[in-house]
C-alpha atoms as a PDB file:
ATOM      1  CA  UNK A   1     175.221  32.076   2.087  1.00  0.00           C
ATOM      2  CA  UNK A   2     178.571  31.949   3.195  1.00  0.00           C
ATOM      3  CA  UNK A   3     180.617  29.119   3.186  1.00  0.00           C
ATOM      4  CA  UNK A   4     182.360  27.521   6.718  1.00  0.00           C
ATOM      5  CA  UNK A   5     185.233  28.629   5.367  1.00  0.00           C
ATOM      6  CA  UNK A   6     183.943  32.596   4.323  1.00  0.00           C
ATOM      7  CA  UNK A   7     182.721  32.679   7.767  1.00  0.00           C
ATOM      8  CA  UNK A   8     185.825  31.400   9.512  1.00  0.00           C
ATOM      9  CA  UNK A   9     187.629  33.900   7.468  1.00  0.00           C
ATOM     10  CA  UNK A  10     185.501  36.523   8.378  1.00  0.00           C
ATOM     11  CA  UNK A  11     185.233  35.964  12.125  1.00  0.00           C
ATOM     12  CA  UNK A  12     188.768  35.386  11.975  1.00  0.00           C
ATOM     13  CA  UNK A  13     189.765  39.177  10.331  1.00  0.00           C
ATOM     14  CA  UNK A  14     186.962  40.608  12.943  1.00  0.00           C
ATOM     15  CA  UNK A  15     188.657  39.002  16.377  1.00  0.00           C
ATOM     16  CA  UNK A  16     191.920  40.025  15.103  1.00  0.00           C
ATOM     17  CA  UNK A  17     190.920  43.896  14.488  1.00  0.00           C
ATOM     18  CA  UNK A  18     189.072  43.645  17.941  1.00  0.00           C
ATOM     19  CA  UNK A  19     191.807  42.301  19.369  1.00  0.00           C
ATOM     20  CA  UNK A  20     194.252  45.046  18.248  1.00  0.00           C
ATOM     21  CA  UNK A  21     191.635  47.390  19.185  1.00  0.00           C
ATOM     22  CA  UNK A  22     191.622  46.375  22.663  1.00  0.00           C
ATOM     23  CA  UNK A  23     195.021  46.116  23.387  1.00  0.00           C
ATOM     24  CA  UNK A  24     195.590  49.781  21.886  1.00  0.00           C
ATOM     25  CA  UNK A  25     193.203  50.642  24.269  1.00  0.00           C
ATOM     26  CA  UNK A  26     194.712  48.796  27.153  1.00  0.00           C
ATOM     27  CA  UNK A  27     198.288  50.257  26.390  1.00  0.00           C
ATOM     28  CA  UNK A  28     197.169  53.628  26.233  1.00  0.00           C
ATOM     29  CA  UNK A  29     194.789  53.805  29.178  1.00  0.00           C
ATOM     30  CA  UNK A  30     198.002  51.877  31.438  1.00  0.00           C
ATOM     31  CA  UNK A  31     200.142  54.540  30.542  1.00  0.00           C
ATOM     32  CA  UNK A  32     198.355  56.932  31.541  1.00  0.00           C
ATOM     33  CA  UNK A  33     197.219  55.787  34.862  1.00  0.00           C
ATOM     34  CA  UNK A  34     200.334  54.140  35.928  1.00  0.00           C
ATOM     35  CA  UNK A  35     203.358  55.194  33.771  1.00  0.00           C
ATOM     36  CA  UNK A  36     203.674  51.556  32.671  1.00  0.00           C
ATOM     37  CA  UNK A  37     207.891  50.348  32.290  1.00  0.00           C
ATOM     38  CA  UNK A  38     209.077  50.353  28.757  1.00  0.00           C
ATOM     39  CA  UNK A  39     209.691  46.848  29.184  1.00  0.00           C
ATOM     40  CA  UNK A  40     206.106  46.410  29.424  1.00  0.00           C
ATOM     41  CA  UNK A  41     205.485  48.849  26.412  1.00  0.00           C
ATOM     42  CA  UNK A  42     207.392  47.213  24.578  1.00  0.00           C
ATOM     43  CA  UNK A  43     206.017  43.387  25.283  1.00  0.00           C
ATOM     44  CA  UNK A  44     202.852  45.270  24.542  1.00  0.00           C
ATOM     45  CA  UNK A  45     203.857  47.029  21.638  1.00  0.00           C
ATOM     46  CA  UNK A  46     204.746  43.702  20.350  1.00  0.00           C
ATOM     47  CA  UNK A  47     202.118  41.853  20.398  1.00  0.00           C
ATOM     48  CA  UNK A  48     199.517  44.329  18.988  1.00  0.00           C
ATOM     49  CA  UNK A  49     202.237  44.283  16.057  1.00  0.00           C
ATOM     50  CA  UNK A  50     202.122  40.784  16.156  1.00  0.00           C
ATOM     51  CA  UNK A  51     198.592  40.492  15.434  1.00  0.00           C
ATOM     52  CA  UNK A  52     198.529  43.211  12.902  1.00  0.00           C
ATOM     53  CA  UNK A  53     200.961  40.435  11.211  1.00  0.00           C
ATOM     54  CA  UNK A  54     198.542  37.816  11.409  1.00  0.00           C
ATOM     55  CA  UNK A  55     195.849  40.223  10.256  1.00  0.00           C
ATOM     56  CA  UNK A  56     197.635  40.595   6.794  1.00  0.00           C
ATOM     57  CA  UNK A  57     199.067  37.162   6.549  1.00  0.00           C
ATOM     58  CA  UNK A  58     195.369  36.443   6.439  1.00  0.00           C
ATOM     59  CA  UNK A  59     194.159  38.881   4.047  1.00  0.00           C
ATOM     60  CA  UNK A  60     197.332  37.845   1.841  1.00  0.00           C
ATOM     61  CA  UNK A  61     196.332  34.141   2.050  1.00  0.00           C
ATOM     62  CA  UNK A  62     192.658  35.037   0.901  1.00  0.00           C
ATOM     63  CA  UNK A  63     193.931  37.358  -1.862  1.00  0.00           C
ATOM     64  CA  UNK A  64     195.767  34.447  -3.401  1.00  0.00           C
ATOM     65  CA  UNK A  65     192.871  32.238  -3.251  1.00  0.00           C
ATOM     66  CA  UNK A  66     190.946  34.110  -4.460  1.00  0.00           C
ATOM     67  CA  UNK A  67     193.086  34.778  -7.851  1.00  0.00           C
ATOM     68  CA  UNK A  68     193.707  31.000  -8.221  1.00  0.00           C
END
């Protein structure tokens, strides 16, 4: 049984990765159709990289409790 904070964790780590998913989707399927403005790219770009961050600031942080 997992704990509250396992599952948190865990739901956490699988809305991040669908997240990421979604906007990689987004940004490629707006390029193609419309030829998007690297500004927009870019923001975009950004914050898919951005959540990738958070994605392994949150597998670091459960590494290092984990080897406490």
């Amino acid at each position: 049984m997992l704990t509250h904070a396992e599952y948190y964790q865990n739901k956490l780590i699988t809305l991040l990765n669908y997240e990421i998913e979604r906007r990689k989707e987004n940004l490629i399927t707006a390029h193609r159709a419309e030829g998007s403005c690297f500004a927009t790219y870019k923001h975009d770009v950004g914050i898919i990289e951005g959540l990738r961050l958070a994605l392994e600031i949150s597998q670091q942080a459960e590494q290092d409790t984990d080897n406490r």
